[in-house]
C-alpha atoms as a PDB file:
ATOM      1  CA  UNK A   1     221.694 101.479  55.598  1.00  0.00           C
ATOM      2  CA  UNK A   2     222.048 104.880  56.943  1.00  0.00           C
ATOM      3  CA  UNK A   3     221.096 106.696  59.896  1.00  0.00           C
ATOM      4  CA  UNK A   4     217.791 107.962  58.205  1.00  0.00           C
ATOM      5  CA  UNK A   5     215.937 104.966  57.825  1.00  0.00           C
ATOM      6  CA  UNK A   6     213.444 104.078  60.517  1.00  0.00           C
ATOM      7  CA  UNK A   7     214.895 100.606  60.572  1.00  0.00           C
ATOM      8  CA  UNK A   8     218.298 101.353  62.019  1.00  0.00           C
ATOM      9  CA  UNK A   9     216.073 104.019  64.502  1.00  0.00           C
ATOM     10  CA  UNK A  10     214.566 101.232  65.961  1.00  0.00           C
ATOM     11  CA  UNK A  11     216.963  98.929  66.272  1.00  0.00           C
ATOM     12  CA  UNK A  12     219.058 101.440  67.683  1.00  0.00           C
ATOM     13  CA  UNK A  13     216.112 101.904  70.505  1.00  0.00           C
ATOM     14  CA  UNK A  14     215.925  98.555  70.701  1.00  0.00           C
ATOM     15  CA  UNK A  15     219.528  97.642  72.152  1.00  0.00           C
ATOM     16  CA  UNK A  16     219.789 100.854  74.095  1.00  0.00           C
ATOM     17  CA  UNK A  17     217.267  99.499  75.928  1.00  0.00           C
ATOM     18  CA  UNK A  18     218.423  95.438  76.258  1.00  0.00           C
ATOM     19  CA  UNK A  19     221.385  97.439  77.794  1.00  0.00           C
ATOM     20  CA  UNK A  20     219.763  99.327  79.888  1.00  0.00           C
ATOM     21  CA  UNK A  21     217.465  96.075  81.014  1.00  0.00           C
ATOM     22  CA  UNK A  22     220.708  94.358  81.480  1.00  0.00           C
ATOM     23  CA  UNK A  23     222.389  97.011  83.455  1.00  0.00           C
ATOM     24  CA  UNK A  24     219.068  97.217  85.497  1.00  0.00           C
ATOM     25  CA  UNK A  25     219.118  93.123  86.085  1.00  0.00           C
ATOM     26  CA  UNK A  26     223.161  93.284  86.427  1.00  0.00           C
ATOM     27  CA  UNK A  27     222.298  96.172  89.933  1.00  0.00           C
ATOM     28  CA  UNK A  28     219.590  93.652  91.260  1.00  0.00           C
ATOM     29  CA  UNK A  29     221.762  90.567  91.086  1.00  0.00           C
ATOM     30  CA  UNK A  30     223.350  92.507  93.853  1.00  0.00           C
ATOM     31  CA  UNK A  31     220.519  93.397  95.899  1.00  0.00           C
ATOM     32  CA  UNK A  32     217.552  90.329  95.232  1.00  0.00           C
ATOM     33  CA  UNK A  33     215.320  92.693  97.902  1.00  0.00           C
ATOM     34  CA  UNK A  34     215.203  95.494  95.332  1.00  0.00           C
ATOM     35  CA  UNK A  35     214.004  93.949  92.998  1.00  0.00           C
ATOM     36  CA  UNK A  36     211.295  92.002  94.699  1.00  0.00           C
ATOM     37  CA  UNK A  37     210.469  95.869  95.895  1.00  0.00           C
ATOM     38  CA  UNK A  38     210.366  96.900  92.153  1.00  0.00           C
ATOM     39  CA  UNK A  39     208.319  94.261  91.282  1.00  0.00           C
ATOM     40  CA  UNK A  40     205.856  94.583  93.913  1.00  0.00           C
ATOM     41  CA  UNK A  41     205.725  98.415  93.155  1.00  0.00           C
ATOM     42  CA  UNK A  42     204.926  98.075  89.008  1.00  0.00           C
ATOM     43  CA  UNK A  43     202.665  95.036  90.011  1.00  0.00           C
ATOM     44  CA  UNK A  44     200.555  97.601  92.351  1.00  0.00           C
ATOM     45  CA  UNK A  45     200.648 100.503  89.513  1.00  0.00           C
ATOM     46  CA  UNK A  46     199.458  98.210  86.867  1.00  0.00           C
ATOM     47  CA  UNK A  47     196.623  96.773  89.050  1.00  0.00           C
ATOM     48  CA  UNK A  48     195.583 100.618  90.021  1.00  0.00           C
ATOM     49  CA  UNK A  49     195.760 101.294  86.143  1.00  0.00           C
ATOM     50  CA  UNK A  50     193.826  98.556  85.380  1.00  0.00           C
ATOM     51  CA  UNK A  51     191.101  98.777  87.762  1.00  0.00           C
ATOM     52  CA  UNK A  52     190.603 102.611  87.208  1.00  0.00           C
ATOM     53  CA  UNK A  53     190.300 101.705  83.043  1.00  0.00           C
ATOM     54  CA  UNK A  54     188.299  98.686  83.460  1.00  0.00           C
ATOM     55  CA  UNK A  55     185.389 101.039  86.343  1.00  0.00           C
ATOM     56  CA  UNK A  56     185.978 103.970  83.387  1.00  0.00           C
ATOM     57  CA  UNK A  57     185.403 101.197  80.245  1.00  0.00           C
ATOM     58  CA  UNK A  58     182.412  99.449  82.359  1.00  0.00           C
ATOM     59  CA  UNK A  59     180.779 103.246  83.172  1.00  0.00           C
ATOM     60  CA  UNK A  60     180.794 103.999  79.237  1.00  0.00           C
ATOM     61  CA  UNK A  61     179.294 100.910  78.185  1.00  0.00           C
ATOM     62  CA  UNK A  62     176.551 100.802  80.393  1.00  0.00           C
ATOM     63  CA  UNK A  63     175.799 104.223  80.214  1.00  0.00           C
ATOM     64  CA  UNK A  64     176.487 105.976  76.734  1.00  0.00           C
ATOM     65  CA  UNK A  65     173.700 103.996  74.762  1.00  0.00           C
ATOM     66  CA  UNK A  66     170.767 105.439  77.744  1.00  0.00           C
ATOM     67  CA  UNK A  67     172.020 108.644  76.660  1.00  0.00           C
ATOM     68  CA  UNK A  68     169.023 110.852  75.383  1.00  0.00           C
ATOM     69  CA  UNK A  69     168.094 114.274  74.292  1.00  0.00           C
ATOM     70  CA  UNK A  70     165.053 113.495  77.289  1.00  0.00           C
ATOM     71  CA  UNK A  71     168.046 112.696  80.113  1.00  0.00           C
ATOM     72  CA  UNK A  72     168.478 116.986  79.415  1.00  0.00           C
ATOM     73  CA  UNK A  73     165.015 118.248  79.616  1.00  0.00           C
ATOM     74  CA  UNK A  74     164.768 121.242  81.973  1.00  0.00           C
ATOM     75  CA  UNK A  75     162.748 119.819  84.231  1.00  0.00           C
ATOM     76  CA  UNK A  76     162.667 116.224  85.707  1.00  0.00           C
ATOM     77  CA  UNK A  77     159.256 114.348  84.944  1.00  0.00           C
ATOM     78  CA  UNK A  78     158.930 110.379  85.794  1.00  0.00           C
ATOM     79  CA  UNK A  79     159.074 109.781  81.792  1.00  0.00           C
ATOM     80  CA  UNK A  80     162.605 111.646  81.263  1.00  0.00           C
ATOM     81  CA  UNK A  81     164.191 110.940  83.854  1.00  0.00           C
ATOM     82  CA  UNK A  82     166.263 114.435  83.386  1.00  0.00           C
ATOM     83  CA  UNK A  83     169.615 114.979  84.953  1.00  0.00           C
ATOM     84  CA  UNK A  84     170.114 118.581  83.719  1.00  0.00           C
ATOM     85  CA  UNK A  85     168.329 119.752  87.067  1.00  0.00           C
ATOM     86  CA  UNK A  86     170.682 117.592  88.922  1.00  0.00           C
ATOM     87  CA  UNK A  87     173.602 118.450  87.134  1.00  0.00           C
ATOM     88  CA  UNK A  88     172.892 122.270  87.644  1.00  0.00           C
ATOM     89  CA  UNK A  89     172.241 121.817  91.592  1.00  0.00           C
ATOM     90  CA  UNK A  90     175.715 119.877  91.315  1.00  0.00           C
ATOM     91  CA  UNK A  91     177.614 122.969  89.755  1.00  0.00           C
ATOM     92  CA  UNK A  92     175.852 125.240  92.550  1.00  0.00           C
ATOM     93  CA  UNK A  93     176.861 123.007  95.594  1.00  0.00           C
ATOM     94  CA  UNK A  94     180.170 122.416  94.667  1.00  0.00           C
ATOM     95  CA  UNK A  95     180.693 126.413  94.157  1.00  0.00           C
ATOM     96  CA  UNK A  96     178.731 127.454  97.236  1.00  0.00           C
ATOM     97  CA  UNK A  97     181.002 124.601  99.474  1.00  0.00           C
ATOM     98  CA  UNK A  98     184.612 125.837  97.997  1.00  0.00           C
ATOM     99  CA  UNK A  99     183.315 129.197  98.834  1.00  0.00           C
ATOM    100  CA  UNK A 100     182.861 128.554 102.260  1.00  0.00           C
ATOM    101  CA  UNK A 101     185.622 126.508 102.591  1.00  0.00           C
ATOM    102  CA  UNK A 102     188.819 127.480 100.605  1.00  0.00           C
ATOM    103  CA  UNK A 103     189.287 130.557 102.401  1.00  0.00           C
ATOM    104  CA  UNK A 104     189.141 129.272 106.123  1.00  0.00           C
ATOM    105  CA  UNK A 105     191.233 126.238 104.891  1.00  0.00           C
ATOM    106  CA  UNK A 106     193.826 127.939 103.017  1.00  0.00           C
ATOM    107  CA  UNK A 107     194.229 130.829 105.573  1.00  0.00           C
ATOM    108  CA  UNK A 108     194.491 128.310 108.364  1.00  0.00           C
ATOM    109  CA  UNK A 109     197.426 126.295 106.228  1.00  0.00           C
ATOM    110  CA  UNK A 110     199.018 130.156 106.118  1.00  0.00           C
ATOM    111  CA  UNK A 111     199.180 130.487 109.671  1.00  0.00           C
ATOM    112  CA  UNK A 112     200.246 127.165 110.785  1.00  0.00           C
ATOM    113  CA  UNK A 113     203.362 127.436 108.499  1.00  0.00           C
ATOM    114  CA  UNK A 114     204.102 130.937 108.191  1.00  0.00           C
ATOM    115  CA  UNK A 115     203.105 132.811 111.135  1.00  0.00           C
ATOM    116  CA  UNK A 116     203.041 130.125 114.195  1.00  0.00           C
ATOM    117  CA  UNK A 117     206.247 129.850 116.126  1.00  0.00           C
ATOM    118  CA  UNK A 118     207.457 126.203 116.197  1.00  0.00           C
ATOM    119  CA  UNK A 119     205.980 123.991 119.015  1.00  0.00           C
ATOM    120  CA  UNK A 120     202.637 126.550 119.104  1.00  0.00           C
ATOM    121  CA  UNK A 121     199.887 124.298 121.096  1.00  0.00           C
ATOM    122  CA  UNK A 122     197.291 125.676 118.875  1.00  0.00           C
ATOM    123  CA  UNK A 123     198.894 124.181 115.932  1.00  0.00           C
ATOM    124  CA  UNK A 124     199.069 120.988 117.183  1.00  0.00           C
ATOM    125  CA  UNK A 125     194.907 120.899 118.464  1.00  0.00           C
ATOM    126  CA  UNK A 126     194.233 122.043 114.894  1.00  0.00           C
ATOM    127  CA  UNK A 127     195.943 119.587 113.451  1.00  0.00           C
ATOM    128  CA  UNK A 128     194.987 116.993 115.546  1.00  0.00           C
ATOM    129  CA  UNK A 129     191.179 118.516 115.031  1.00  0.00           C
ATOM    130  CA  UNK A 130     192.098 118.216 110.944  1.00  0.00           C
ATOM    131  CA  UNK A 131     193.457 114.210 110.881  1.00  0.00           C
ATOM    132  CA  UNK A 132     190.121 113.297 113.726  1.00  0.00           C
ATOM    133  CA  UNK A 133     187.856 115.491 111.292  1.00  0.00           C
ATOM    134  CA  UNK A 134     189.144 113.532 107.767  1.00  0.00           C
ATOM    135  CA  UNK A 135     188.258 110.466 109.350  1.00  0.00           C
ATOM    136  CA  UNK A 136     184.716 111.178 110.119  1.00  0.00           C
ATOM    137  CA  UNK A 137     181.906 108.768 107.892  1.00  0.00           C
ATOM    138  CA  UNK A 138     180.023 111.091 105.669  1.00  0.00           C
ATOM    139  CA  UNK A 139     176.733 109.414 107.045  1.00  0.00           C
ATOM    140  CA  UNK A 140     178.181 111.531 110.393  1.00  0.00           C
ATOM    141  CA  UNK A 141     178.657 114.701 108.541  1.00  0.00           C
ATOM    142  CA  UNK A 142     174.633 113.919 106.868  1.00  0.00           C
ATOM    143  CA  UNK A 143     173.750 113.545 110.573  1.00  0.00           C
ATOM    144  CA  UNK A 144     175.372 116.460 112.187  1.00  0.00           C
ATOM    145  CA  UNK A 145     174.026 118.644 109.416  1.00  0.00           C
ATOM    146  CA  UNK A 146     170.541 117.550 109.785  1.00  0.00           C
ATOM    147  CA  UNK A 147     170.729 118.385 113.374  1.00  0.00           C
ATOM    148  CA  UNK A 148     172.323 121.297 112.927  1.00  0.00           C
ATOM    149  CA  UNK A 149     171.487 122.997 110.230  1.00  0.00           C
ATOM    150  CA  UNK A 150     168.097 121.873 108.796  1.00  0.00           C
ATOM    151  CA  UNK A 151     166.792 121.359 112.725  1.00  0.00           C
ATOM    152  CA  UNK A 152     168.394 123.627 114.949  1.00  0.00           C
ATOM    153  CA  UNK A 153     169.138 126.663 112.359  1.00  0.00           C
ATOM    154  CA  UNK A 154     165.994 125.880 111.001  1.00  0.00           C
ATOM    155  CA  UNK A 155     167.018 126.414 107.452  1.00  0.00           C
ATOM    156  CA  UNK A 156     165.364 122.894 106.427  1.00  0.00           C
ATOM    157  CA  UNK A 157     166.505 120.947 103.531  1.00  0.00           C
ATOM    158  CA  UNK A 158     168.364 123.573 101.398  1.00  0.00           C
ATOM    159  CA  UNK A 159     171.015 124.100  99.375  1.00  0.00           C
ATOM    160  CA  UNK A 160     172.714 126.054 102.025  1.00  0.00           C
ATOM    161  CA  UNK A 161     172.771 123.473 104.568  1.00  0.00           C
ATOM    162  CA  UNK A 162     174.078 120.993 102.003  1.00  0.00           C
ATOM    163  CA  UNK A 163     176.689 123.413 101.146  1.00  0.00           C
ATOM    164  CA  UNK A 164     177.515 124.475 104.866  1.00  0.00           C
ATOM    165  CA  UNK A 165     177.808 120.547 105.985  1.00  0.00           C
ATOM    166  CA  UNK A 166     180.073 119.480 102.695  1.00  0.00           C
ATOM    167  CA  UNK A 167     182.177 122.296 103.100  1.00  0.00           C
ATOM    168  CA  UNK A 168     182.898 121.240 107.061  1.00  0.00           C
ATOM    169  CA  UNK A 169     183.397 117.561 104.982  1.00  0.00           C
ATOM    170  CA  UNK A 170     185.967 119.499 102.771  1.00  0.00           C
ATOM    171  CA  UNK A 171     188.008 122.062 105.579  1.00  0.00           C
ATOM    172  CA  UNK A 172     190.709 119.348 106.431  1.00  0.00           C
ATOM    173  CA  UNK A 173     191.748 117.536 103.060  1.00  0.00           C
ATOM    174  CA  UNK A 174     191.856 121.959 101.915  1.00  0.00           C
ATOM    175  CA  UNK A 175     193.865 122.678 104.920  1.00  0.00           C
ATOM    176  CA  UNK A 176     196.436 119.875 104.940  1.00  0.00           C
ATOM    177  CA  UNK A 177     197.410 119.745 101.364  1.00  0.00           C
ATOM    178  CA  UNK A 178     197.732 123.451 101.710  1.00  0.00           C
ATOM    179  CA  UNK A 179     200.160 122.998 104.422  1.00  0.00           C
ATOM    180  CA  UNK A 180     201.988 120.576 103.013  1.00  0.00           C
ATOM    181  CA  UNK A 181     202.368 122.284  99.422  1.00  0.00           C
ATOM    182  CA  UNK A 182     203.245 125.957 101.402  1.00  0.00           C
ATOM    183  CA  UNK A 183     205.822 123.889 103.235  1.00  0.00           C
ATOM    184  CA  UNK A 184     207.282 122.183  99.750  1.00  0.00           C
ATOM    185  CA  UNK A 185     208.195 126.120  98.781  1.00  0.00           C
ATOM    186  CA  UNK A 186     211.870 126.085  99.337  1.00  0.00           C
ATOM    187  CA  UNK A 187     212.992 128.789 101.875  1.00  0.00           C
ATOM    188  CA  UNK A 188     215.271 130.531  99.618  1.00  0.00           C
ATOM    189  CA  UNK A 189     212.037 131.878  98.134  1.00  0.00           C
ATOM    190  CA  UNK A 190     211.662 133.340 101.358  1.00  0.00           C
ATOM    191  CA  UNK A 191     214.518 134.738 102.212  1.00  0.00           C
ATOM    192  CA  UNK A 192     214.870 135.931  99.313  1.00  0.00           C
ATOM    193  CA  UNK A 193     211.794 138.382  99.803  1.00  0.00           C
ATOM    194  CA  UNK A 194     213.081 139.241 102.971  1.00  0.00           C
ATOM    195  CA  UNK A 195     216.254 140.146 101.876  1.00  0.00           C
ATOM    196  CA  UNK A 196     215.097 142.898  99.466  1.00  0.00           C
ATOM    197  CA  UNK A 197     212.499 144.684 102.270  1.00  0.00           C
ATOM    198  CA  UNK A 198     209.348 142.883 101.232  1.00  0.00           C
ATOM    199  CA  UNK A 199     207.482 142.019 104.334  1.00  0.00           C
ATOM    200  CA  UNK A 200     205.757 138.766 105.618  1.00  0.00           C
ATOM    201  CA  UNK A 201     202.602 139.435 103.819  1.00  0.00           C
ATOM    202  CA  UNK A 202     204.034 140.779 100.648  1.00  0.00           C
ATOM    203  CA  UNK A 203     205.891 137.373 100.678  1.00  0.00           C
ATOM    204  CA  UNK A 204     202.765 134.865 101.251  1.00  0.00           C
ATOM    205  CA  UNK A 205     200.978 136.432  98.827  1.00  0.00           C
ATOM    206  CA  UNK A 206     203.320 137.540  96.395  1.00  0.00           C
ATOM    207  CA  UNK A 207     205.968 134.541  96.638  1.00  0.00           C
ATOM    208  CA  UNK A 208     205.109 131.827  98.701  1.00  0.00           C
ATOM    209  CA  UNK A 209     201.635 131.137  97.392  1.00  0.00           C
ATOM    210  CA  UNK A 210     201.657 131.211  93.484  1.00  0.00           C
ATOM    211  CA  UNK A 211     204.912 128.584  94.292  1.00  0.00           C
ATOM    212  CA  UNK A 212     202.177 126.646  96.229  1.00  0.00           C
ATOM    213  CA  UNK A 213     199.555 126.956  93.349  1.00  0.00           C
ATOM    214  CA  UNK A 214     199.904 123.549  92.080  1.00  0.00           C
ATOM    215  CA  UNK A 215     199.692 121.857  95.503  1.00  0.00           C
ATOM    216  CA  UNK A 216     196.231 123.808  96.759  1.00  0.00           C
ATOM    217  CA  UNK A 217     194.201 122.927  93.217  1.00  0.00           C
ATOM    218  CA  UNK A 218     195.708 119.622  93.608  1.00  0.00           C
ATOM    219  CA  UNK A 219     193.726 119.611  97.599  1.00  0.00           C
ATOM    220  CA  UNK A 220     190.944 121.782  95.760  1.00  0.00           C
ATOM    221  CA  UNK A 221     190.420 118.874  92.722  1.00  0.00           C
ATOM    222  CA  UNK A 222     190.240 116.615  95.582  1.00  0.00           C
ATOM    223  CA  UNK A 223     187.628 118.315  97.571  1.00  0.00           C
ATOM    224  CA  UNK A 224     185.473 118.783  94.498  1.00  0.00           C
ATOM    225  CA  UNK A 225     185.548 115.015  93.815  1.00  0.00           C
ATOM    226  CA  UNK A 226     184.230 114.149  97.172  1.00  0.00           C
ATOM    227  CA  UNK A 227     181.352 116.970  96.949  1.00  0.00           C
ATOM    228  CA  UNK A 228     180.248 115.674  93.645  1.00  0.00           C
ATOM    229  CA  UNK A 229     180.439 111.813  94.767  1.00  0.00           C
ATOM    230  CA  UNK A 230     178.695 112.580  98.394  1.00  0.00           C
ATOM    231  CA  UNK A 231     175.791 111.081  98.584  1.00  0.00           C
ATOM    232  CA  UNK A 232     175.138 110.108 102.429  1.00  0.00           C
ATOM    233  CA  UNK A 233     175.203 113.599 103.688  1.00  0.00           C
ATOM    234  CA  UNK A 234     173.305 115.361 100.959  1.00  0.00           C
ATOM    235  CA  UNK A 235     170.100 113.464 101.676  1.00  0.00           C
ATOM    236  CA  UNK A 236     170.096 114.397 105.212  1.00  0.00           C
ATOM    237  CA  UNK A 237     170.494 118.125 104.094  1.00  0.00           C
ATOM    238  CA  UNK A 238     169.854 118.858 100.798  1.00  0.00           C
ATOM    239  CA  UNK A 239     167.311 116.419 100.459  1.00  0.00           C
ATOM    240  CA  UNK A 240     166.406 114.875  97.102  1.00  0.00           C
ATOM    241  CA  UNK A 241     163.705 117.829  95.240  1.00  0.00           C
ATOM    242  CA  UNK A 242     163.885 117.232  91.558  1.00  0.00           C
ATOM    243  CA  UNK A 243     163.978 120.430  90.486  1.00  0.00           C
ATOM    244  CA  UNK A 244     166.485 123.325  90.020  1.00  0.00           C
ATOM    245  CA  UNK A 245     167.542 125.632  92.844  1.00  0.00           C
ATOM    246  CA  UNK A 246     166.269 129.067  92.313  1.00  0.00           C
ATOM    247  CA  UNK A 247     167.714 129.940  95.522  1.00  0.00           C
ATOM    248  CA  UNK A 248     170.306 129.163  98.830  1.00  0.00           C
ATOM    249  CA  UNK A 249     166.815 128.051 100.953  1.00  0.00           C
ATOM    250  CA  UNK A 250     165.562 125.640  98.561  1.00  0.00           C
ATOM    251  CA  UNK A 251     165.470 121.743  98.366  1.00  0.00           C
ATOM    252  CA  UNK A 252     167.386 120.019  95.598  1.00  0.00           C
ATOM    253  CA  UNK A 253     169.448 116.539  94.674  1.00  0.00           C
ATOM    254  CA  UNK A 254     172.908 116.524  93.070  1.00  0.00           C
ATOM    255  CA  UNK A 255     173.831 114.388  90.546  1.00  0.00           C
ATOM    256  CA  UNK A 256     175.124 111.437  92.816  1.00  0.00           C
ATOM    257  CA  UNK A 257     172.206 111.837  95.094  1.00  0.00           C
ATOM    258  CA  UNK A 258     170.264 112.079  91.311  1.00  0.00           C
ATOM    259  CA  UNK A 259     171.522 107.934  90.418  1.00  0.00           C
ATOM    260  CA  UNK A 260     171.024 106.833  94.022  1.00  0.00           C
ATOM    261  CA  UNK A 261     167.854 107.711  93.951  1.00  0.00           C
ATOM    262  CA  UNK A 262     167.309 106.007  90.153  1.00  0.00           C
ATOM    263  CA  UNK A 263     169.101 102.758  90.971  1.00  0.00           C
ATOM    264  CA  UNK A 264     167.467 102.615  94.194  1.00  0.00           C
ATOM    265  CA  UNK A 265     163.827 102.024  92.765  1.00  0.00           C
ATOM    266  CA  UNK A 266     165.519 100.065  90.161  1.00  0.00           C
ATOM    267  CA  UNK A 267     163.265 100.756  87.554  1.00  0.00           C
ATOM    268  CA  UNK A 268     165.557 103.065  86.146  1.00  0.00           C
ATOM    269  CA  UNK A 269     169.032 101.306  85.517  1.00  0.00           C
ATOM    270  CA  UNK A 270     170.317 102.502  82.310  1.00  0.00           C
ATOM    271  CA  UNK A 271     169.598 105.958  83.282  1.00  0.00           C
ATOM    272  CA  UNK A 272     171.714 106.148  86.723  1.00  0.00           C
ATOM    273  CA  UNK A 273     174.130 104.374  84.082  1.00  0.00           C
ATOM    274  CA  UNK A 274     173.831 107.506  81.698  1.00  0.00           C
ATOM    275  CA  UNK A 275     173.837 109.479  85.236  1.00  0.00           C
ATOM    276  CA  UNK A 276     177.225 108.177  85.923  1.00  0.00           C
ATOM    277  CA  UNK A 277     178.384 109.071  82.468  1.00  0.00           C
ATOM    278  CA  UNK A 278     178.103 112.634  82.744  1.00  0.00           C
ATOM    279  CA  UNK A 279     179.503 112.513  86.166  1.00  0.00           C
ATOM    280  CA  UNK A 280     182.298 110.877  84.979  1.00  0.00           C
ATOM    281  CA  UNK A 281     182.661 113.546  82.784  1.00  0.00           C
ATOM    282  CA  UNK A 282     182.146 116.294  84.886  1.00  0.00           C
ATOM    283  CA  UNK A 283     184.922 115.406  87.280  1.00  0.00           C
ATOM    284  CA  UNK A 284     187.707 114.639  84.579  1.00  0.00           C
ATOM    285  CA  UNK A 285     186.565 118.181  82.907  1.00  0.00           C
ATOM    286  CA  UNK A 286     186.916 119.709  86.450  1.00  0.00           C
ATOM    287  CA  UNK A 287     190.233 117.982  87.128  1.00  0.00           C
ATOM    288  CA  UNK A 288     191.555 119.306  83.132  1.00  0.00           C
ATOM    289  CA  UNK A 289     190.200 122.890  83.654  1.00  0.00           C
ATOM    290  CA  UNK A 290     192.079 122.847  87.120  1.00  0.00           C
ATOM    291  CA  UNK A 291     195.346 121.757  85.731  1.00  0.00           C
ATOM    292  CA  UNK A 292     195.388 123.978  82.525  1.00  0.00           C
ATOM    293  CA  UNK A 293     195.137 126.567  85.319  1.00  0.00           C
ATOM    294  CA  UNK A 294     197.748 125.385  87.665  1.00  0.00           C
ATOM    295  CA  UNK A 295     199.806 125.002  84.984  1.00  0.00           C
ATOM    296  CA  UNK A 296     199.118 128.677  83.517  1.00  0.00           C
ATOM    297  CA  UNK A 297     199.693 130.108  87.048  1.00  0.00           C
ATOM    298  CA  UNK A 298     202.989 128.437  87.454  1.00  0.00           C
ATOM    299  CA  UNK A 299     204.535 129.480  84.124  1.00  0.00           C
ATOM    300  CA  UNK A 300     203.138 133.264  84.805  1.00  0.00           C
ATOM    301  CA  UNK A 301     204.780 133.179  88.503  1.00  0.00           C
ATOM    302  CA  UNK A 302     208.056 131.487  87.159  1.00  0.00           C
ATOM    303  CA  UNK A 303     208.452 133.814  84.064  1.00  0.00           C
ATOM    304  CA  UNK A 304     207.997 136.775  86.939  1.00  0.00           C
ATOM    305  CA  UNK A 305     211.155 135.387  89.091  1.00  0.00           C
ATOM    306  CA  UNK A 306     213.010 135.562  85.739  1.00  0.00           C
END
């Protein structure tokens, strides 16, 4: 037999890894706590797994065989049930709500880690403000907004008010992952910049911030999953029109708001199925397209240090 043959590969793999079992079991002998740790750690990652392909397996099944040519009519009629008016009114909110919101967030992450002297008050109220802010219901945000925007502003159910109260929703899951990803960038970087005459803004934009470009898309992905699942607030704002936005002051129903409103006169199951589908979809497209670009902008800024 010789080294070729995909026999002798595999039971080479094989007994490398008996050994390295054995090795593994050998190290816990020593330390029983460890391994109930390890165990308790795989068992919680294979139940996550699970779950996530079983709601994902359950979604398709229900959904793909209600999906029509009819479900992407242009306009939404009692007969076709059409999502494509949802699904655009989705694309807009979620655009209009990073709009507002990525810029305040991110430039509020900048100054609490590279421009506020340690121990800054200020720093500490936002903060605080952020963590009391993440923990709000969304039914809370739907009432505020209502109150707000659609009665006090008097901008009645709109896009912009949905879009105003989702990206308040939004600000502190932004603003704390971009903290925490600006403060993963290893000094060095810094000093670094500093060292050959670049100044403070120079080095945030130039330096410290394409380093942090995974870490904000990774708070960005997040924020767009909770604007595309909100439901709560959008009704109280946005309100539930069928039809496509044709501009920031009109009335309109994303997609989630779009099967809530299907499943809740339950004549319509398979479709909010088929609904869910394409959201599905949406979100896993949004989280590739974000990643393919993370990943583009961290090559790009680490073939520029070279």
């Amino acid at each position: 037999m010789t080294l070729k043959e995909p026999g002798y590969r595999l039971q080479s793999r094989i007994s490398a890894a008996a050994r390295s079992l054995k090795t593994k079991l050998l190290q816990y002998r020593h330390s029983p706590l460890s391994l109930v740790l390890c165990i308790i750690t795989v068992g919680a990652a294979a139940i996550t797994s699970v779950l996530l392909l079983f709601i994902i397996i359950y979604i398709l099944i229900k959904g793909i065989p209600h999906l029509s040519p009819e479900l992407f009519s242009p306009h939404y009629t009692t007969e076709n049930n059409s999502l494509l008016p949802a699904l655009i009114n989705t694309v807009s909110m979620t655009l209009i709500s990073l709009l507002f919101a990525v810029p305040i967030g991110i430039g509020a992450a900048v100054y609490m880690t590279e421009y506020a002297h340690r121990g800054n008050k200020l720093v500490g109220i936002v903060r605080m403000a952020a963590e009391t802010l993440s923990g709000i219901p969304s039914i809370v945000y739907g009432l505020f907004g209502y109150l707000f925007f659609v009665v006090a502003l008097k901008w009645g159910y709109s896009l912009i008010a949905g879009a105003c109260t989702l990206a308040i929703m939004i600000l502190p899951l932004i603003m704390r992952t971009t903290e925490e990803a600006l403060l993963s960038v290893p000094d060095s970087y810094r000093e670094g910049s500093f060292g050959l005459g670049a100044g403070r803004l120079r080095t945030v934009i130039k330096i410290v911030l394409p380093a942090a470009v995974p870490g904000i898309l990774s708070g960005v992905i997040l924020s767009i999953g909770r604007i595309v699942g909100e439901t709560a607030a959008l009704i109280y704002t946005a309100g539930t029109f069928t039809e496509i936005c044709t501009g920031l002051t009109q009335s309109g129903r994303t997609l989630s708001v779009h099967m809530y409103s299907l499943s809740r006169e339950g004549l319509y199951i398979g479709q909010a199925y088929a609904t869910a589908v394409v959201l599905l979809l949406l979100v896993v497209g949004i989280n590739a397209l974000s990643s393919f670009i993370a990943g583009r902008i961290s090559r790009r800024s680490g073939d520029d240090k070279h």
